[in-house]
PDB file of N, CA and C in Angstrom:
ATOM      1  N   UNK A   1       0.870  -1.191   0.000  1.00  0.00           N
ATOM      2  CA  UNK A   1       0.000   0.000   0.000  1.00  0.00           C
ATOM      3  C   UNK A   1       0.902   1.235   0.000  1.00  0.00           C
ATOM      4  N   UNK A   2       0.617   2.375  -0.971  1.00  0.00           N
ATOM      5  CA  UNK A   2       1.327   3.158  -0.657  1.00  0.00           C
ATOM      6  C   UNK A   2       1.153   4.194   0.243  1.00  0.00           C
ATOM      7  N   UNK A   3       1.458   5.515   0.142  1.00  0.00           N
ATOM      8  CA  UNK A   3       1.790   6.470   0.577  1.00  0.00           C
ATOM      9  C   UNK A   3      -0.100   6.865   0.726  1.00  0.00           C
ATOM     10  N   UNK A   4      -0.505   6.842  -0.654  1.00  0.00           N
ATOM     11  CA  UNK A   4      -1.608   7.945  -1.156  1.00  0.00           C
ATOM     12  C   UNK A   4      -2.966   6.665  -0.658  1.00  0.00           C
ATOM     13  N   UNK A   5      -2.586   5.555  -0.698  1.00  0.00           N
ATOM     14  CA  UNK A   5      -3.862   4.781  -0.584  1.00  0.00           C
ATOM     15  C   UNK A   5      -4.149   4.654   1.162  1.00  0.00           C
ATOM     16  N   UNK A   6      -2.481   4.768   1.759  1.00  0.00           N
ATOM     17  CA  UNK A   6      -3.004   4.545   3.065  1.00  0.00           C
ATOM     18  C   UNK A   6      -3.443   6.200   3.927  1.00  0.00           C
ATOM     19  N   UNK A   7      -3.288   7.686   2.861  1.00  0.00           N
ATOM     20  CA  UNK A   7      -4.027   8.378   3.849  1.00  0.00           C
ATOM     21  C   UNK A   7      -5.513   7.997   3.327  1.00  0.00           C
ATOM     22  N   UNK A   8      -5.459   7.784   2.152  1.00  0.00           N
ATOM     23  CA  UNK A   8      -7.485   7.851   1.619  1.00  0.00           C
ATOM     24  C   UNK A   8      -7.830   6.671   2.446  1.00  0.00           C
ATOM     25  N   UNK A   9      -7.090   5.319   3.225  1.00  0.00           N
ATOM     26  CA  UNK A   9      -8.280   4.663   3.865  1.00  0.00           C
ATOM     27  C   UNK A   9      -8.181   5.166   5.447  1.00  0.00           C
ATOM     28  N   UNK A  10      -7.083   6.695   5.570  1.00  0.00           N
ATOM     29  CA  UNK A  10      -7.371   6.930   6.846  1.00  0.00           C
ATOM     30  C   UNK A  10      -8.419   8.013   6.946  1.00  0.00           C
ATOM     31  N   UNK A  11      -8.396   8.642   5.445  1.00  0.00           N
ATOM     32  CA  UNK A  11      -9.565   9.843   5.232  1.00  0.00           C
ATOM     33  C   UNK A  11     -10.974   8.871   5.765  1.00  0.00           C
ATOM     34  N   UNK A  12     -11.363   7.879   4.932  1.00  0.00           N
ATOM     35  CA  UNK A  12     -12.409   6.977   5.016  1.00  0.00           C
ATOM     36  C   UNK A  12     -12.603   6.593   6.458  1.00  0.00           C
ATOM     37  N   UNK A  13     -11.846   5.825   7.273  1.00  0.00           N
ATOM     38  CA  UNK A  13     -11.424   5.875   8.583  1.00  0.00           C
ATOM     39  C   UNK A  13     -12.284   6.871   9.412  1.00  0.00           C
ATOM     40  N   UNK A  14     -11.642   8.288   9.125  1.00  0.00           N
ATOM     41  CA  UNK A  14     -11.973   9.663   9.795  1.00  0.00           C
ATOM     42  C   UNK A  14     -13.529   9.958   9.657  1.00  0.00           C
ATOM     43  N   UNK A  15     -14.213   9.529   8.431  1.00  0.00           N
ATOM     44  CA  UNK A  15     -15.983   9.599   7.730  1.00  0.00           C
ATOM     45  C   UNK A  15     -16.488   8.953   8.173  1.00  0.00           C
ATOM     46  N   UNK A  16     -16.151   7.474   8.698  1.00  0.00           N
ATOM     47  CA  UNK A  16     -16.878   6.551   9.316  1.00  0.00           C
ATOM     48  C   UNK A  16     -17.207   6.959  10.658  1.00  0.00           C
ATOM     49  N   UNK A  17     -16.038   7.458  11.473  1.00  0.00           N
ATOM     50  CA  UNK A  17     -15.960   7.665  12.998  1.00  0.00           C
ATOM     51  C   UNK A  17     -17.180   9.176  12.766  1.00  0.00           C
ATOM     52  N   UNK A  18     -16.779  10.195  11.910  1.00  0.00           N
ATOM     53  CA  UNK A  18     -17.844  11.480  11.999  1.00  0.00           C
ATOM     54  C   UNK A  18     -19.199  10.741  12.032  1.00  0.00           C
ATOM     55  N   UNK A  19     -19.348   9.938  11.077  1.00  0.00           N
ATOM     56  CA  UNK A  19     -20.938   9.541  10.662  1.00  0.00           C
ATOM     57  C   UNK A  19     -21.386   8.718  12.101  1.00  0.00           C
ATOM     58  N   UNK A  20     -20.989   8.364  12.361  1.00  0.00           N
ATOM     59  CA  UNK A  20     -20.966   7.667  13.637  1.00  0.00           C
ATOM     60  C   UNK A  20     -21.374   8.458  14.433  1.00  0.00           C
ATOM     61  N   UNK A  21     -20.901   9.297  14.360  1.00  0.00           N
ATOM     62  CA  UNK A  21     -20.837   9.684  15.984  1.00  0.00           C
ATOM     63  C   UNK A  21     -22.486  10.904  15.478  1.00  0.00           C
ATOM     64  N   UNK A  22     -22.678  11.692  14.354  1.00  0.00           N
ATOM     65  CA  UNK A  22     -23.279  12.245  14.181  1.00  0.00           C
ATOM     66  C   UNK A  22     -24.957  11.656  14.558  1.00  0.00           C
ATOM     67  N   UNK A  23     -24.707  10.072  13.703  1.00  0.00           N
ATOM     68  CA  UNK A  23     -25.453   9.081  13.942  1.00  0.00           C
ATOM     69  C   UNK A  23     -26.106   9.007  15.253  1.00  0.00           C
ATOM     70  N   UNK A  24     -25.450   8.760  16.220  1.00  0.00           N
ATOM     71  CA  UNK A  24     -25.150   8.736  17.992  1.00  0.00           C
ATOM     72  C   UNK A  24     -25.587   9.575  18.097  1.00  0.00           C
ATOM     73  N   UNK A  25     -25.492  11.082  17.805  1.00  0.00           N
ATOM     74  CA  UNK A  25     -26.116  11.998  18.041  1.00  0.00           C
ATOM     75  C   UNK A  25     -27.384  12.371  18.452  1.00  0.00           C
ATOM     76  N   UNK A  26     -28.004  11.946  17.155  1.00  0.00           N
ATOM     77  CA  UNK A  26     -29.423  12.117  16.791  1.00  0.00           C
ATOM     78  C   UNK A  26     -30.191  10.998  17.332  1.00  0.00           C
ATOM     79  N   UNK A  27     -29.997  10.063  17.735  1.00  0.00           N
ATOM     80  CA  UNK A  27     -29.963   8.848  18.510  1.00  0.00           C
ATOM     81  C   UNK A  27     -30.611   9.574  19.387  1.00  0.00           C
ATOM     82  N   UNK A  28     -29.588   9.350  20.279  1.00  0.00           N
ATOM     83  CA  UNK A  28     -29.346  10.826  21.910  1.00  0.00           C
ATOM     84  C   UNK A  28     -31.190  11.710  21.603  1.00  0.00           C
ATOM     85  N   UNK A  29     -30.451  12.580  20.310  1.00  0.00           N
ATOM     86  CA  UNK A  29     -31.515  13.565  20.803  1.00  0.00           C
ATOM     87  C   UNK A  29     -33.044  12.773  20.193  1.00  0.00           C
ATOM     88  N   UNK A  30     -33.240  11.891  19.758  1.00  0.00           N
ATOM     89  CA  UNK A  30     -34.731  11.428  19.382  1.00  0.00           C
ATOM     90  C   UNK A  30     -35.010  10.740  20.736  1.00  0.00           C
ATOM     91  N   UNK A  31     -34.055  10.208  21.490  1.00  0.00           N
ATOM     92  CA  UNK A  31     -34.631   9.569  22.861  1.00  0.00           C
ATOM     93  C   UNK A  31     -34.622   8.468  22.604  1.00  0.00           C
ATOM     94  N   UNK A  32     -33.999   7.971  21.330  1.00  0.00           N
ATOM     95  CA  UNK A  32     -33.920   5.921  21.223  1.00  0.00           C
ATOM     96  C   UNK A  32     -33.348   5.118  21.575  1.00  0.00           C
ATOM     97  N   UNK A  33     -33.885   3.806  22.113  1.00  0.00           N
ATOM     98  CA  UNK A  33     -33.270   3.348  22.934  1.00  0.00           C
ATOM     99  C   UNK A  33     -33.150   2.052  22.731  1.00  0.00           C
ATOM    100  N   UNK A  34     -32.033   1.243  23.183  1.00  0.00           N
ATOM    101  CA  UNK A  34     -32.411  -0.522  22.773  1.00  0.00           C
ATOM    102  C   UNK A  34     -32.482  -0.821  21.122  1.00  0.00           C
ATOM    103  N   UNK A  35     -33.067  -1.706  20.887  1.00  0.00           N
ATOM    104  CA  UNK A  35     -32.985  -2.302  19.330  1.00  0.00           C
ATOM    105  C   UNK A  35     -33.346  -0.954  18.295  1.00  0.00           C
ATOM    106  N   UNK A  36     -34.104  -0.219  18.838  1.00  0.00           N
ATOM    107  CA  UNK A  36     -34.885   0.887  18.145  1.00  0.00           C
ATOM    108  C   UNK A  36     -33.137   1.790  17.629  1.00  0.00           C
ATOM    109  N   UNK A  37     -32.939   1.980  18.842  1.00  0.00           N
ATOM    110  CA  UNK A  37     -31.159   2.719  19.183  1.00  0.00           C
ATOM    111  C   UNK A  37     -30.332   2.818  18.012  1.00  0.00           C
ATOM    112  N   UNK A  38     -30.388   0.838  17.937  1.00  0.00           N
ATOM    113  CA  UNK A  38     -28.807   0.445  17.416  1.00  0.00           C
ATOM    114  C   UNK A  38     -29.572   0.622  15.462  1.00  0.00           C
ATOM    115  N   UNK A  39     -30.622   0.245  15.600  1.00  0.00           N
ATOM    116  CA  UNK A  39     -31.017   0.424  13.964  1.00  0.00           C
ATOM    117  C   UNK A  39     -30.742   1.456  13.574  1.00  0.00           C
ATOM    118  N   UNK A  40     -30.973   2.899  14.428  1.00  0.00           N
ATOM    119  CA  UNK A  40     -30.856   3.634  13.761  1.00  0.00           C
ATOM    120  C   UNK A  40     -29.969   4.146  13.445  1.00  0.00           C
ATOM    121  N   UNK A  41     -29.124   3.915  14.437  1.00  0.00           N
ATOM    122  CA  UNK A  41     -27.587   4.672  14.491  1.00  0.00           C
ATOM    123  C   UNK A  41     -27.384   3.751  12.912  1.00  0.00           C
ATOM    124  N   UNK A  42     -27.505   2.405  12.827  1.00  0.00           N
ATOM    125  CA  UNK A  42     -27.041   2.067  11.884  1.00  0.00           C
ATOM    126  C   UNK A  42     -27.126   2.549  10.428  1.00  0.00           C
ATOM    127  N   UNK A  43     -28.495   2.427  10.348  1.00  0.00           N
ATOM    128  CA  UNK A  43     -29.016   3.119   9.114  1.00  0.00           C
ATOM    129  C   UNK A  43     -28.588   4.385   8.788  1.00  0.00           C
ATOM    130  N   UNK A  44     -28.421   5.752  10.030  1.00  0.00           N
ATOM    131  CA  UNK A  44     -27.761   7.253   9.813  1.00  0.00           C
ATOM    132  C   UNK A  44     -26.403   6.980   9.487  1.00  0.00           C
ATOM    133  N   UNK A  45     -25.769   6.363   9.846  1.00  0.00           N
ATOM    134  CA  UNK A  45     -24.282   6.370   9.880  1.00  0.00           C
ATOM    135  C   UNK A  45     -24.285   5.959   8.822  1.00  0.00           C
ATOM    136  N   UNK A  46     -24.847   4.891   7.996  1.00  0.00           N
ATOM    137  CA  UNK A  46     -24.309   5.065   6.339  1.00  0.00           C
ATOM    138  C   UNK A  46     -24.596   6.191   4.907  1.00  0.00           C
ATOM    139  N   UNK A  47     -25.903   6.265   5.522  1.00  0.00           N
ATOM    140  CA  UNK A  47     -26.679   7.310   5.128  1.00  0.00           C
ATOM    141  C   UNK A  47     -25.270   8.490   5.195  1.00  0.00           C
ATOM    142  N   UNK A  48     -24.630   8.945   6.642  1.00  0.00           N
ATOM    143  CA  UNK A  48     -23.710  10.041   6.571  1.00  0.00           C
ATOM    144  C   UNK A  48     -22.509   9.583   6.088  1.00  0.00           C
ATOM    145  N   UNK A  49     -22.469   8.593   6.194  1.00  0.00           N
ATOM    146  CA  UNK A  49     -21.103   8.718   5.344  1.00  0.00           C
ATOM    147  C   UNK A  49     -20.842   8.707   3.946  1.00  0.00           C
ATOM    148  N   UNK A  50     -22.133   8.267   3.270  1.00  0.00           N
ATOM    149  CA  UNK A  50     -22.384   8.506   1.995  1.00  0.00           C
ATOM    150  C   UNK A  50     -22.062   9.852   1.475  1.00  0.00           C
ATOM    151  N   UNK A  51     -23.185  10.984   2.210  1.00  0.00           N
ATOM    152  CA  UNK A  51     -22.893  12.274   2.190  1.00  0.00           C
ATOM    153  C   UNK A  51     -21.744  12.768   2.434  1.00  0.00           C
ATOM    154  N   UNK A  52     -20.824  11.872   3.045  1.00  0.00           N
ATOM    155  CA  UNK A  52     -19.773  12.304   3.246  1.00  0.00           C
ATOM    156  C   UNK A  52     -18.743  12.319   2.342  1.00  0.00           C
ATOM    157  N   UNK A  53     -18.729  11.011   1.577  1.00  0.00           N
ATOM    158  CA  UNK A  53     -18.366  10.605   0.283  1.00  0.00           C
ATOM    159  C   UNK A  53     -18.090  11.291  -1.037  1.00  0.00           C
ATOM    160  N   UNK A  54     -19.337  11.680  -0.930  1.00  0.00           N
ATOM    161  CA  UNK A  54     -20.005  12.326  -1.806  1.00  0.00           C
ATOM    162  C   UNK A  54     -19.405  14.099  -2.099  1.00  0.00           C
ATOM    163  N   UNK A  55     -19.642  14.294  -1.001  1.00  0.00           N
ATOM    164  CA  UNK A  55     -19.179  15.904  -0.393  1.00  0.00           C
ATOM    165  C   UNK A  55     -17.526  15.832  -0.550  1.00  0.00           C
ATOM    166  N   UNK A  56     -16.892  15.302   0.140  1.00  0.00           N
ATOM    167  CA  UNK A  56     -15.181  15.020   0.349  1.00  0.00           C
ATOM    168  C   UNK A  56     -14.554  14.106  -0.704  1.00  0.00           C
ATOM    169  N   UNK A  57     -15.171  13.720  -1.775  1.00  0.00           N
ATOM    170  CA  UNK A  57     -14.538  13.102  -3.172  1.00  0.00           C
ATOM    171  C   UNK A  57     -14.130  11.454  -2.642  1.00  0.00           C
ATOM    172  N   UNK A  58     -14.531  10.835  -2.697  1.00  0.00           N
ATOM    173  CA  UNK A  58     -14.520   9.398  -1.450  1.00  0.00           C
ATOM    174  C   UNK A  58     -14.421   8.493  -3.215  1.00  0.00           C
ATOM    175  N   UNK A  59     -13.365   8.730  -4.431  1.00  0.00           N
ATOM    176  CA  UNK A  59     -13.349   8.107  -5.222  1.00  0.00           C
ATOM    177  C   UNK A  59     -12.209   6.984  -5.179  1.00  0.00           C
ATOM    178  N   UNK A  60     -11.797   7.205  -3.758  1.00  0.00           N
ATOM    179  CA  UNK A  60     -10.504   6.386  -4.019  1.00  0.00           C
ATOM    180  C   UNK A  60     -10.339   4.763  -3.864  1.00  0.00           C
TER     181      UNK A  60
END
């Protein structure tokens, strides 16, 4: 791996942990809890990192 592939899978790395946590967020503030919780975080967090992708050039 070189130089350029290992910052883009630390860029990717860095999108996952934001979406995540943004995910978590909104979690928090809807009040969800238990199975309801973990779906959603799941479902936002790809959802954001898509956007994230998308937004920050995620072609690599």
């Amino acid at each position: 791996m070189d130089d350029d592939e290992k910052i883009a899978e630390s860029n990717r790395d860095d999108w996952r942990e934001a979406a995540r946590a943004r995910a978590i967020s909104e979690a928090e503030d809807a009040g969800l809890r238990g199975e309801k919780r973990q779906a959603f975080i799941l479902k936002r967090t790809k959802i954001h990192y898509e956007e994230l992708e998308k937004l920050l050039g995620g072609d690599g």
